[in-house]
PDB file of N, CA and C in Angstrom:
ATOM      1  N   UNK A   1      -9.904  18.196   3.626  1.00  0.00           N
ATOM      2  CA  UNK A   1      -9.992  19.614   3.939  1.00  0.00           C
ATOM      3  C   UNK A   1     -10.401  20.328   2.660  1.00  0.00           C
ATOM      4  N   UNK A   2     -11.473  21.222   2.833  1.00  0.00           N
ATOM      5  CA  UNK A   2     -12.045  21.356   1.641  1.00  0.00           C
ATOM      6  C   UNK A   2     -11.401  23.231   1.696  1.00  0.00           C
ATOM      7  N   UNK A   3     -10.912  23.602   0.647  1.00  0.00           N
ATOM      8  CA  UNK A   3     -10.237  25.503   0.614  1.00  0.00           C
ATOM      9  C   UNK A   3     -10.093  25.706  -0.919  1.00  0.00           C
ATOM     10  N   UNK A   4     -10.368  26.771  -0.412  1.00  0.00           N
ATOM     11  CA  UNK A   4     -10.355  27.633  -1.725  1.00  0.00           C
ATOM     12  C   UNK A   4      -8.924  28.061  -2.301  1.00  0.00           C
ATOM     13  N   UNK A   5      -7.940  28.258  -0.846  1.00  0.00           N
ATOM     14  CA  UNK A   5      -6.548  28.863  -1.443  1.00  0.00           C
ATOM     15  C   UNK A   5      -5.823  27.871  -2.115  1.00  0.00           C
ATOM     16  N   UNK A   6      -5.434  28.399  -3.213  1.00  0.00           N
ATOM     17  CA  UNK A   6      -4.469  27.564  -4.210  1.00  0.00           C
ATOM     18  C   UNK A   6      -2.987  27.144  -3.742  1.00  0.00           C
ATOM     19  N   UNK A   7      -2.683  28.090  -2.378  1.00  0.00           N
ATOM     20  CA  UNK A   7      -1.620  27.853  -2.221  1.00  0.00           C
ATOM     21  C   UNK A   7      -1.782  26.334  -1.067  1.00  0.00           C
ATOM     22  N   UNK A   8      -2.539  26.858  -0.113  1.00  0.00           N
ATOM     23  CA  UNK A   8      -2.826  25.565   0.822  1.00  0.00           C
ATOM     24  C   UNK A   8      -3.343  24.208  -0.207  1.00  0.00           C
ATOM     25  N   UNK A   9      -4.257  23.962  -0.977  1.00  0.00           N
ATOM     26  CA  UNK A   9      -4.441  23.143  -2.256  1.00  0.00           C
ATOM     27  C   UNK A   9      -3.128  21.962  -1.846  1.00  0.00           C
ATOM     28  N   UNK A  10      -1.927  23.469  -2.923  1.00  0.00           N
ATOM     29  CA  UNK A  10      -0.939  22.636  -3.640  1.00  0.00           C
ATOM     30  C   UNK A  10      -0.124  21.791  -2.491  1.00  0.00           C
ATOM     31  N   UNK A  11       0.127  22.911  -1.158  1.00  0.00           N
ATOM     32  CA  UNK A  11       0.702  21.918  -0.214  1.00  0.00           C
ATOM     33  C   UNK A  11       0.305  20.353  -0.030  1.00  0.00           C
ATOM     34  N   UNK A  12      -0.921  20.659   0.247  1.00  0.00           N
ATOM     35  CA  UNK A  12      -1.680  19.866   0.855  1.00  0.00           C
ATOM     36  C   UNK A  12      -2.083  18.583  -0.399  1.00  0.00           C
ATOM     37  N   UNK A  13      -1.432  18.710  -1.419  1.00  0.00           N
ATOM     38  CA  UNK A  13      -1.359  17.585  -2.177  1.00  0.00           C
ATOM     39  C   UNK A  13      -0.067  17.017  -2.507  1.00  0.00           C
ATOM     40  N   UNK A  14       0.924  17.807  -2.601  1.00  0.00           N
ATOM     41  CA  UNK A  14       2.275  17.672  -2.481  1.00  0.00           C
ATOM     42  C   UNK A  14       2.368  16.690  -1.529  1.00  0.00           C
ATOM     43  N   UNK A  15       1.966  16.661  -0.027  1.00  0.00           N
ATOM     44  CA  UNK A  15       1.811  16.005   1.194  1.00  0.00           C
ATOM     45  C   UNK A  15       1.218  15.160   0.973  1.00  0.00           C
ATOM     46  N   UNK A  16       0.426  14.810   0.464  1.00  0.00           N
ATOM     47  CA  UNK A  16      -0.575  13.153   0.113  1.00  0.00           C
ATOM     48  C   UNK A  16       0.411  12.664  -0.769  1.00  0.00           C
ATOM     49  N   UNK A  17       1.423  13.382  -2.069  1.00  0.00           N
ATOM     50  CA  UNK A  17       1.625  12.505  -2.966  1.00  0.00           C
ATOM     51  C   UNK A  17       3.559  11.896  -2.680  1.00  0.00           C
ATOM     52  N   UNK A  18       3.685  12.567  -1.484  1.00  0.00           N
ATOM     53  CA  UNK A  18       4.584  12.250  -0.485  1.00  0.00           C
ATOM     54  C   UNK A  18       4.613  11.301  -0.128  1.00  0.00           C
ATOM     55  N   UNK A  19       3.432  10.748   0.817  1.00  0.00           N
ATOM     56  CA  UNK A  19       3.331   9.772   1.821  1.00  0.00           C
ATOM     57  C   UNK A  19       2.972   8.549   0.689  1.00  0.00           C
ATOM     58  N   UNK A  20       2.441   9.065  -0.353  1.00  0.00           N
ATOM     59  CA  UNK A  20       1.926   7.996  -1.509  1.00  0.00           C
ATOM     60  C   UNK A  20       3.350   7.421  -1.963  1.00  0.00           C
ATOM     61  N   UNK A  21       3.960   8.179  -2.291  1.00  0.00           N
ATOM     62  CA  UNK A  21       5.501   7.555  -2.701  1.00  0.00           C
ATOM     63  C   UNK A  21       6.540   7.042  -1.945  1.00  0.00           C
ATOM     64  N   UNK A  22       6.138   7.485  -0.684  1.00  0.00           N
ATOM     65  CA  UNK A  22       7.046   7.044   0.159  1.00  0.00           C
ATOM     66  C   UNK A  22       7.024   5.647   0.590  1.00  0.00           C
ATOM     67  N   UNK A  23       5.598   5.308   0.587  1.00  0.00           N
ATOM     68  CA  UNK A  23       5.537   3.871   0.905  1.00  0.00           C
ATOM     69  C   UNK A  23       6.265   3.024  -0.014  1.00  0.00           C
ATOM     70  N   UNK A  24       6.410   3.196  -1.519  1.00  0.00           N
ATOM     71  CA  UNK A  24       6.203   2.314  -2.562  1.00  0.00           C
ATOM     72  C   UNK A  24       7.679   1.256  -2.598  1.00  0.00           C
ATOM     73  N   UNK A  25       8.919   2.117  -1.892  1.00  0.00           N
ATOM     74  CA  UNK A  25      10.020   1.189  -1.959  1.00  0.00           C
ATOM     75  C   UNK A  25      10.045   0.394  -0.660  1.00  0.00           C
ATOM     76  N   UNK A  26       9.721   0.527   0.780  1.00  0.00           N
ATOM     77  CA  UNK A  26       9.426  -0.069   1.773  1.00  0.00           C
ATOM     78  C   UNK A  26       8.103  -1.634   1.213  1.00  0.00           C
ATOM     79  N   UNK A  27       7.457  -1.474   0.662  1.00  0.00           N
ATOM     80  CA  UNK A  27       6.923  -1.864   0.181  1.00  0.00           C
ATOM     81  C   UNK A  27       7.035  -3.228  -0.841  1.00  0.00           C
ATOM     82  N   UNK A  28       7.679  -3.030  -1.614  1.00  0.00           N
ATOM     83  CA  UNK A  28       8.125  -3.884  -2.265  1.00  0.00           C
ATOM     84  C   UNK A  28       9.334  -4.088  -2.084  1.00  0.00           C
ATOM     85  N   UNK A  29      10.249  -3.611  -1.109  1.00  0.00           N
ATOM     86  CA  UNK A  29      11.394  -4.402  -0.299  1.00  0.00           C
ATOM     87  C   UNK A  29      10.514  -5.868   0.888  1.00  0.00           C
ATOM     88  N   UNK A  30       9.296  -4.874   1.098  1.00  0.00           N
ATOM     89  CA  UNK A  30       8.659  -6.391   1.988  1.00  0.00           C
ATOM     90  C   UNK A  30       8.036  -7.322   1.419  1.00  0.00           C
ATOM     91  N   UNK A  31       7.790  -7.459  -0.012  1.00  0.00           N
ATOM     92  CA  UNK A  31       7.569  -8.645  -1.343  1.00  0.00           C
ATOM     93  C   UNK A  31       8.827  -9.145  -1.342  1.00  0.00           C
ATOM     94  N   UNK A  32       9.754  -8.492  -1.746  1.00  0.00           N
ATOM     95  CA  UNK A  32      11.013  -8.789  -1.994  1.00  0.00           C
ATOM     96  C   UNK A  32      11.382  -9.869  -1.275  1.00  0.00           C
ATOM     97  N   UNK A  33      11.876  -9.716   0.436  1.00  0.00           N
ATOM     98  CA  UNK A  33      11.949 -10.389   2.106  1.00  0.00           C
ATOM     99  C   UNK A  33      11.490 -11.491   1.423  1.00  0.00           C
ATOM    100  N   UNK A  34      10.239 -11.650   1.886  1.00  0.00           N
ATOM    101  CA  UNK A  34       9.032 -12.703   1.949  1.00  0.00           C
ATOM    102  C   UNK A  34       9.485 -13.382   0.991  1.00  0.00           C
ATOM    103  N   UNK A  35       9.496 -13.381  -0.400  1.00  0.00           N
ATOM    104  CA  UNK A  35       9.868 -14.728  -1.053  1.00  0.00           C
ATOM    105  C   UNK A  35      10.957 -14.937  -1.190  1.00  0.00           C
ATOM    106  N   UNK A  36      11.050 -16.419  -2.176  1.00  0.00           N
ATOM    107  CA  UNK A  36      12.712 -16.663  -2.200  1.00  0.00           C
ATOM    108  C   UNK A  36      12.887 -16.300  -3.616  1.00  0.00           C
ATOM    109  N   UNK A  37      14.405 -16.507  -3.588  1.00  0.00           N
ATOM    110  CA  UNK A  37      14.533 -15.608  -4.624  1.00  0.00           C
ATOM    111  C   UNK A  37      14.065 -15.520  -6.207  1.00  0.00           C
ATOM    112  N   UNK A  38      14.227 -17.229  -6.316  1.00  0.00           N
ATOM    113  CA  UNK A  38      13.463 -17.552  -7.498  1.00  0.00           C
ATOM    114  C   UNK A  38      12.111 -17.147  -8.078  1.00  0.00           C
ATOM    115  N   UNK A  39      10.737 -16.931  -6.715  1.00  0.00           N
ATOM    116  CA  UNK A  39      10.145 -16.487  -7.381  1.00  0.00           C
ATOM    117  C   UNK A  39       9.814 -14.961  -7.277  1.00  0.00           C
ATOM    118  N   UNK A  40      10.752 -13.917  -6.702  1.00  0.00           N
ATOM    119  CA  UNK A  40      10.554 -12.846  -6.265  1.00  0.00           C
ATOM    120  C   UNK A  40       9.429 -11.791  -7.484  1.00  0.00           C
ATOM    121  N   UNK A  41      10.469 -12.428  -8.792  1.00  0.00           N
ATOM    122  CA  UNK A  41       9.555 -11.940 -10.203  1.00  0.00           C
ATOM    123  C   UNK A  41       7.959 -11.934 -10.530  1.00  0.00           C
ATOM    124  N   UNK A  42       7.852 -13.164  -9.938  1.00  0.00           N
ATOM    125  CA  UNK A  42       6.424 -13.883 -10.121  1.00  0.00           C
ATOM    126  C   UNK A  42       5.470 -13.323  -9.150  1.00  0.00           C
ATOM    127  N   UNK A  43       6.226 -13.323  -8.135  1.00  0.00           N
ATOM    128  CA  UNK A  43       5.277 -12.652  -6.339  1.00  0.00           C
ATOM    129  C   UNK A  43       5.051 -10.921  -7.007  1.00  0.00           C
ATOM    130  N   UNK A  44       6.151 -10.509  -7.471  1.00  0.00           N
ATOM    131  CA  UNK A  44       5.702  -8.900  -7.605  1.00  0.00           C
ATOM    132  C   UNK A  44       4.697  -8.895  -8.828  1.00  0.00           C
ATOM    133  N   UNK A  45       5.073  -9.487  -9.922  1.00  0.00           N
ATOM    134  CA  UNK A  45       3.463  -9.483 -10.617  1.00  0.00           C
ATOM    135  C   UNK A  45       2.567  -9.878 -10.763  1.00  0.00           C
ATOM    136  N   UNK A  46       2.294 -10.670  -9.588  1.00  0.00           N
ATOM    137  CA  UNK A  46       0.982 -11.016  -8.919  1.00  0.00           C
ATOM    138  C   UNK A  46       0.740  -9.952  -7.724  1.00  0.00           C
ATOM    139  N   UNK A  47       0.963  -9.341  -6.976  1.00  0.00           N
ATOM    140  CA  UNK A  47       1.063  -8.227  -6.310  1.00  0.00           C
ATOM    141  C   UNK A  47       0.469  -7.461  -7.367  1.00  0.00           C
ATOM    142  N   UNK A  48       1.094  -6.914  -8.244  1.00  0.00           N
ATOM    143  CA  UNK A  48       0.668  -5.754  -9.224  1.00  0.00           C
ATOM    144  C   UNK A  48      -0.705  -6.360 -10.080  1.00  0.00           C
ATOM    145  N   UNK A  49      -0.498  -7.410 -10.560  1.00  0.00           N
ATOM    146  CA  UNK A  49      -2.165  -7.619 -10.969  1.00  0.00           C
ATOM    147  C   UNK A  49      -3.328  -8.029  -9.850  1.00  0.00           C
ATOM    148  N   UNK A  50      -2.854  -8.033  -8.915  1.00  0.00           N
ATOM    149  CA  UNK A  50      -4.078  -8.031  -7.705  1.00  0.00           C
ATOM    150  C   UNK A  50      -4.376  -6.564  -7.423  1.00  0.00           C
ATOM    151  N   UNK A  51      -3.256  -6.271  -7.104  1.00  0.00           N
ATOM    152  CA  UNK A  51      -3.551  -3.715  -6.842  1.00  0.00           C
ATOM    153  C   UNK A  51      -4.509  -3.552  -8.176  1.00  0.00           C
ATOM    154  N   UNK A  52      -3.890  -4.182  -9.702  1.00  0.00           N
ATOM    155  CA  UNK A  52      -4.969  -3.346 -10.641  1.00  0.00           C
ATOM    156  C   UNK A  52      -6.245  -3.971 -10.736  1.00  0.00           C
ATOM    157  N   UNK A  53      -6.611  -4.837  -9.961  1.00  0.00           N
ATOM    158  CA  UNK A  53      -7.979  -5.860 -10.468  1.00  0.00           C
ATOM    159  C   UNK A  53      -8.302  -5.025  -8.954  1.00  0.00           C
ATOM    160  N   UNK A  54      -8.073  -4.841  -7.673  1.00  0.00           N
ATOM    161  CA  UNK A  54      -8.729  -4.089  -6.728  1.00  0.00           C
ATOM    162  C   UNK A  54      -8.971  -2.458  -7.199  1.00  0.00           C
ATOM    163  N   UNK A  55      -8.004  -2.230  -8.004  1.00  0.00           N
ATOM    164  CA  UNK A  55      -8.130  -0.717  -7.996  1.00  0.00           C
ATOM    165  C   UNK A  55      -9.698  -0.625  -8.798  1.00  0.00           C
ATOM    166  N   UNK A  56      -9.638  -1.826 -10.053  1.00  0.00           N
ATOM    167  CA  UNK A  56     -10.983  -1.310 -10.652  1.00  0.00           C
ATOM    168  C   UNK A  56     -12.065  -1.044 -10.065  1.00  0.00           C
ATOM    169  N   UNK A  57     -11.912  -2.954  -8.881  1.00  0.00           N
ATOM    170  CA  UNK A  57     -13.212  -3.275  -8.265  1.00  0.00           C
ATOM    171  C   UNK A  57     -13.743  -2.175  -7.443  1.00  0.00           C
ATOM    172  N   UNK A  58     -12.622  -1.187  -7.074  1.00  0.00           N
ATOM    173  CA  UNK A  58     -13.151  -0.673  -5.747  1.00  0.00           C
ATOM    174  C   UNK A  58     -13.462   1.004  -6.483  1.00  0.00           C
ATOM    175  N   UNK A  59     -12.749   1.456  -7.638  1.00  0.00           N
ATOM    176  CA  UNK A  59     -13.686   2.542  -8.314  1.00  0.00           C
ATOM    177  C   UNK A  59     -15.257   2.438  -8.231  1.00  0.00           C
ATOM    178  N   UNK A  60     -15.484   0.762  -8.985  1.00  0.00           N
ATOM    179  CA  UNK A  60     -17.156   0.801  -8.951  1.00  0.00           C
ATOM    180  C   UNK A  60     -18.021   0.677  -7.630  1.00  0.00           C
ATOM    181  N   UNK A  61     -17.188   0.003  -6.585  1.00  0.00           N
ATOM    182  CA  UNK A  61     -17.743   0.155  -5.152  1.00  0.00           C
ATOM    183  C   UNK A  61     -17.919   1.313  -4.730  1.00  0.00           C
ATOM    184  N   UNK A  62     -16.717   2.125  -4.806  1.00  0.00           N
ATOM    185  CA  UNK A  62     -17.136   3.469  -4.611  1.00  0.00           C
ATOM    186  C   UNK A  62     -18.189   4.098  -5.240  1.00  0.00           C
ATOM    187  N   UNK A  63     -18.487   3.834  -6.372  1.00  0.00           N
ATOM    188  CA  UNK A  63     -19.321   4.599  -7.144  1.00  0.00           C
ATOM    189  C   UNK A  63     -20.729   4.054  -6.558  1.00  0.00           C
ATOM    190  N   UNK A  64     -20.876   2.634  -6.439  1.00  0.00           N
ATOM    191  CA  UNK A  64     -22.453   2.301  -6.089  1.00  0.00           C
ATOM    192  C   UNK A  64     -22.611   2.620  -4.854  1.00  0.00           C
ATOM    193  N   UNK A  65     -21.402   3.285  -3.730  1.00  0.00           N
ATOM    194  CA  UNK A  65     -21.676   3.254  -2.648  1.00  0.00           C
ATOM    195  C   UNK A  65     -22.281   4.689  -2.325  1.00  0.00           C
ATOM    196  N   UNK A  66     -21.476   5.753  -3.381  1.00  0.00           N
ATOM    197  CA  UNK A  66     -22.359   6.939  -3.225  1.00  0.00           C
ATOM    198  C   UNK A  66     -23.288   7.263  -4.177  1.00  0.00           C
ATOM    199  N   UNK A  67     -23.840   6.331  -5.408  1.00  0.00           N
ATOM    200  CA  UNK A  67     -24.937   6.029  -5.765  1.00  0.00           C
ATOM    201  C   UNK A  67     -26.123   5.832  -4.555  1.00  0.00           C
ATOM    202  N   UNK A  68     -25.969   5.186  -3.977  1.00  0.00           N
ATOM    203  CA  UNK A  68     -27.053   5.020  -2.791  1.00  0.00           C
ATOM    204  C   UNK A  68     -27.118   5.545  -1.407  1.00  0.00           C
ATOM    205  N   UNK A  69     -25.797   6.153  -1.016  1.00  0.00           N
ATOM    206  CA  UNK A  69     -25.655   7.214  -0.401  1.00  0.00           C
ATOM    207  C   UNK A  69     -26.084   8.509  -0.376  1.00  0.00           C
ATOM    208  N   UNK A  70     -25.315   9.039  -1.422  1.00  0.00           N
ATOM    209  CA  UNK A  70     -25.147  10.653  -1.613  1.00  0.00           C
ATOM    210  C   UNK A  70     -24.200  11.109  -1.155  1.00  0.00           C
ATOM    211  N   UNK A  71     -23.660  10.674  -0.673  1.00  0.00           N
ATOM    212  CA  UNK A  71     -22.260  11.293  -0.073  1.00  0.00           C
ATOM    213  C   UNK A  71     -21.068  10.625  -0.665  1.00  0.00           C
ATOM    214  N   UNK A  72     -20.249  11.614  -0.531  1.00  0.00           N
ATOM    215  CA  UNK A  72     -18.617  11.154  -1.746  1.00  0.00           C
ATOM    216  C   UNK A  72     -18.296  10.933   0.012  1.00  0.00           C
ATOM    217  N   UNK A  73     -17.495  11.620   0.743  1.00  0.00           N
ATOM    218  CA  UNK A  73     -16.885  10.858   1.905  1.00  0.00           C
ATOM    219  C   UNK A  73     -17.471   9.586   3.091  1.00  0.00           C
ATOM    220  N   UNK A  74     -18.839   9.362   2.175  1.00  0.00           N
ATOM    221  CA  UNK A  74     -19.152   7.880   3.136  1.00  0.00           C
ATOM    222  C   UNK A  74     -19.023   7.462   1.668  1.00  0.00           C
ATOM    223  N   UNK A  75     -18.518   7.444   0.355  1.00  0.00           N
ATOM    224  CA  UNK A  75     -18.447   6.635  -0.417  1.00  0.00           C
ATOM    225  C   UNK A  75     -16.899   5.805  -0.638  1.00  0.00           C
ATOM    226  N   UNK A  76     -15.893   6.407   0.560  1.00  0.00           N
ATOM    227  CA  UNK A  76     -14.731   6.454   1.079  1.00  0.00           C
ATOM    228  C   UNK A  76     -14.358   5.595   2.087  1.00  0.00           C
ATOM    229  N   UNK A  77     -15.792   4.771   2.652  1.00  0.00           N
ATOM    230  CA  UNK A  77     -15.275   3.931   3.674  1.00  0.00           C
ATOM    231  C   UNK A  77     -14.835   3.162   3.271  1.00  0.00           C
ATOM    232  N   UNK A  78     -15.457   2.321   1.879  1.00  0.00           N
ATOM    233  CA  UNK A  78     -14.526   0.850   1.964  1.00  0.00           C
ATOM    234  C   UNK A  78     -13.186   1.548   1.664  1.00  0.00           C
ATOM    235  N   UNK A  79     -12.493   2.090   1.449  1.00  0.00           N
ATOM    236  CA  UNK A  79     -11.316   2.201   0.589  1.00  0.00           C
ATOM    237  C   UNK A  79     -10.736   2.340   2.118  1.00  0.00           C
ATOM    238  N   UNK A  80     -11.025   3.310   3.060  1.00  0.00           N
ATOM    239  CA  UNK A  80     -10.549   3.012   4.185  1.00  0.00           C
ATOM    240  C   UNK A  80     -10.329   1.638   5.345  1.00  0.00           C
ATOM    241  N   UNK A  81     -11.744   1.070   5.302  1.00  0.00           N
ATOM    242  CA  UNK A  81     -11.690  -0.423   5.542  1.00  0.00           C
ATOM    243  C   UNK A  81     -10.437  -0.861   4.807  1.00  0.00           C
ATOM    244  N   UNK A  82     -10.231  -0.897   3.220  1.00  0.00           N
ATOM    245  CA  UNK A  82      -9.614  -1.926   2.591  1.00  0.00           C
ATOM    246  C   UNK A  82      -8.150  -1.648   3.098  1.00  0.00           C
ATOM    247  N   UNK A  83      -7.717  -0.483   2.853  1.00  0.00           N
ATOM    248  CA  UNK A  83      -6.311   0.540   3.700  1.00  0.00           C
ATOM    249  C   UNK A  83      -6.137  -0.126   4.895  1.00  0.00           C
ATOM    250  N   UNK A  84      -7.172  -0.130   5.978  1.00  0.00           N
ATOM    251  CA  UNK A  84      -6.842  -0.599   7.328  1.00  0.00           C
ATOM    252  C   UNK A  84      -6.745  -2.176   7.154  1.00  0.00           C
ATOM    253  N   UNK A  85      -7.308  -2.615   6.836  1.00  0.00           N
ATOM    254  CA  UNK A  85      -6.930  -4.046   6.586  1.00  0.00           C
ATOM    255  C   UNK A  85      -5.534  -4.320   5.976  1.00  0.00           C
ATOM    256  N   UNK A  86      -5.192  -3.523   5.224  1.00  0.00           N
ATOM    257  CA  UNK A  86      -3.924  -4.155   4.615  1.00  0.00           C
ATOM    258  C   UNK A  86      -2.500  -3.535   5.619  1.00  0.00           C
ATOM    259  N   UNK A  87      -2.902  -2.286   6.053  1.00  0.00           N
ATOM    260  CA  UNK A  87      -2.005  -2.223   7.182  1.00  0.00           C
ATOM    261  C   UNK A  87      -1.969  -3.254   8.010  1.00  0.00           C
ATOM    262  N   UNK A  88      -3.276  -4.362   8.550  1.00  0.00           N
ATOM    263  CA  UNK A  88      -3.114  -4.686   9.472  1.00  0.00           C
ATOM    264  C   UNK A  88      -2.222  -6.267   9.307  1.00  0.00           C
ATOM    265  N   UNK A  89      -2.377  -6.069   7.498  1.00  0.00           N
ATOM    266  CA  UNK A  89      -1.868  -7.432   7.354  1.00  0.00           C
ATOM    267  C   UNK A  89      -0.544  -7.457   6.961  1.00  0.00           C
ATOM    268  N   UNK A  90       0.034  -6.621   6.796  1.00  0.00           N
ATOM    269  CA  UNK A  90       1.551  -6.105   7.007  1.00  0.00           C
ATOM    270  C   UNK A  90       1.928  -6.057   8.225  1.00  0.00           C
ATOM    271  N   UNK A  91       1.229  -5.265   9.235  1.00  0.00           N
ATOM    272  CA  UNK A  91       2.233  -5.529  10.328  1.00  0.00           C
ATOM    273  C   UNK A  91       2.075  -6.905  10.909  1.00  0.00           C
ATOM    274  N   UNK A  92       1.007  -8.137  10.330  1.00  0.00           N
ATOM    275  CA  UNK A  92       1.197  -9.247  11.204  1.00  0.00           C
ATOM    276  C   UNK A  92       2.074  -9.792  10.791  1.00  0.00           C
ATOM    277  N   UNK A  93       2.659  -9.478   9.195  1.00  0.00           N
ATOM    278  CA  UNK A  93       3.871 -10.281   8.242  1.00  0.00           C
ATOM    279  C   UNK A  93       5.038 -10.082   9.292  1.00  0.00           C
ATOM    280  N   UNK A  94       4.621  -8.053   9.392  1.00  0.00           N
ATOM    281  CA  UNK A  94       6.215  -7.734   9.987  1.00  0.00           C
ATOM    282  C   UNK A  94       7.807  -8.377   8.773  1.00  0.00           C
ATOM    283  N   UNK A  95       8.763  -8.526   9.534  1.00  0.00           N
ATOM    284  CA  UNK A  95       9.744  -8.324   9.064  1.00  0.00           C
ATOM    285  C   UNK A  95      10.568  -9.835   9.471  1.00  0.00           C
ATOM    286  N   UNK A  96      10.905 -10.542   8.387  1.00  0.00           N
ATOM    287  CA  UNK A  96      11.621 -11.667   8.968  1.00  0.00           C
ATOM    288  C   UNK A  96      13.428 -11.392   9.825  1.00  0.00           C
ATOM    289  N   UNK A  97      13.147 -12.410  10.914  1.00  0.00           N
ATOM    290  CA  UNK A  97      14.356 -11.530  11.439  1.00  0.00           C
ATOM    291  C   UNK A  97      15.585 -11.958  10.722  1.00  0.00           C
ATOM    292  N   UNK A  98      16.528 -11.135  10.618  1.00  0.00           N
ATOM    293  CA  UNK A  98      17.551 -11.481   9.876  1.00  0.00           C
ATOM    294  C   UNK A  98      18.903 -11.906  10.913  1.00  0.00           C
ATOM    295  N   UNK A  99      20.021 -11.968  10.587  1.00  0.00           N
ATOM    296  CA  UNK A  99      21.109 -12.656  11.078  1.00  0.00           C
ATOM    297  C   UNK A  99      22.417 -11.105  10.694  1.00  0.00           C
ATOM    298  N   UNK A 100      22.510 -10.683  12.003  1.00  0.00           N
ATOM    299  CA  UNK A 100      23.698  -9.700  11.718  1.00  0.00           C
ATOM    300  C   UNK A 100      24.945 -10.116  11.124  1.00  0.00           C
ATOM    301  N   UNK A 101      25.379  -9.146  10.593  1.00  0.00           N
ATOM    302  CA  UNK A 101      26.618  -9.249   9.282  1.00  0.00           C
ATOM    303  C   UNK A 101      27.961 -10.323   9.521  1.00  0.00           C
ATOM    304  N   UNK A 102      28.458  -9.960  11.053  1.00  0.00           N
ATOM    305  CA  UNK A 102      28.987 -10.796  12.292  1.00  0.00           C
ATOM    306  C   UNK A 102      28.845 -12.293  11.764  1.00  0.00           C
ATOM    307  N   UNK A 103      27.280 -12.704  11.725  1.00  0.00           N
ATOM    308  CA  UNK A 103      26.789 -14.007  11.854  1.00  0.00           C
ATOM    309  C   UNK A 103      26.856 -14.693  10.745  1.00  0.00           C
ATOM    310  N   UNK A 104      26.526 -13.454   9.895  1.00  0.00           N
ATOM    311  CA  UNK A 104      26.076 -14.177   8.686  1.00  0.00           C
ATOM    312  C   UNK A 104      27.802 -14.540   8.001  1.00  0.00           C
ATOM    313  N   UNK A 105      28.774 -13.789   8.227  1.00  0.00           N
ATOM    314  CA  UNK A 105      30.374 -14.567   7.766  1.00  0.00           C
ATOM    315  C   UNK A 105      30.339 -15.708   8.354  1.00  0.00           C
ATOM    316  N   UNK A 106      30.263 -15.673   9.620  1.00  0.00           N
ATOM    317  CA  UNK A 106      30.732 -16.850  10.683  1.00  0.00           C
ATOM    318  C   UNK A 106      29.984 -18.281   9.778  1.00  0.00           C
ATOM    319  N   UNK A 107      28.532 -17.828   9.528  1.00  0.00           N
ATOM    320  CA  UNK A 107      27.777 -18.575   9.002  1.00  0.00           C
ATOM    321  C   UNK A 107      28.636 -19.547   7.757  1.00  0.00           C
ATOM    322  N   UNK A 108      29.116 -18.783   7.140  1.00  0.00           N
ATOM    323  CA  UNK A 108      29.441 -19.030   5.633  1.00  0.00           C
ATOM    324  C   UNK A 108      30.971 -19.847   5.890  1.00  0.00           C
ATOM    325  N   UNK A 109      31.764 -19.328   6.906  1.00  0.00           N
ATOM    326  CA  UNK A 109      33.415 -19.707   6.684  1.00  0.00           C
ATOM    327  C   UNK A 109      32.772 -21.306   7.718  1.00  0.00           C
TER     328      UNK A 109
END
């Protein structure tokens, strides 16, 4: 949304940097899940050096994409492609099912 008012602006980034943060502990609670515990350390900084080696790659994609474009919001698709893809590969992870609290004593005694 493109405006001039400073006040709509600030909302309206406040609100992106919301949803940006909000993901980040859901997130690496589902790194967390997924491995065991030993290498939970190792899985998150490989996670984090894969985000910064994509973040570069995909600055310069963007850039050659509206290099030959002209347009900044078709220079936005891959990043959207890459977004929808990774949603889609989260929800196929989903959530391992766990064993209610109940079970998990019974389990142990």
């Amino acid at each position: 949304i493109f405006t001039s008012s400073l006040t709509l602006s600030l909302i309206l980034f406040s609100l992106v940097l919301m949803g940006n943060y909000a993901i980040k502990g859901p997130f690496w609670a589902l790194v967390s899940e997924r491995l065991p515990p030993t290498l939970v350390a190792v899985g998150i900084a490989a996670v984090n050096t894969i985000a910064h080696i994509g973040t570069g790659l995909m600055n310069s994609i963007m850039g050659i994409v509206k290099d030959y474009s002209g347009s900044f919001p078709i220079s936005l698709l891959p990043l959207c492609m890459l977004t929808f893809t990774g949603a889609m590969i989260a929800l196929y992870l989903g959530r391992k099912p766990t064993l209610p609290k109940a079970q998990k004593v019974q389990k142990l005694v």
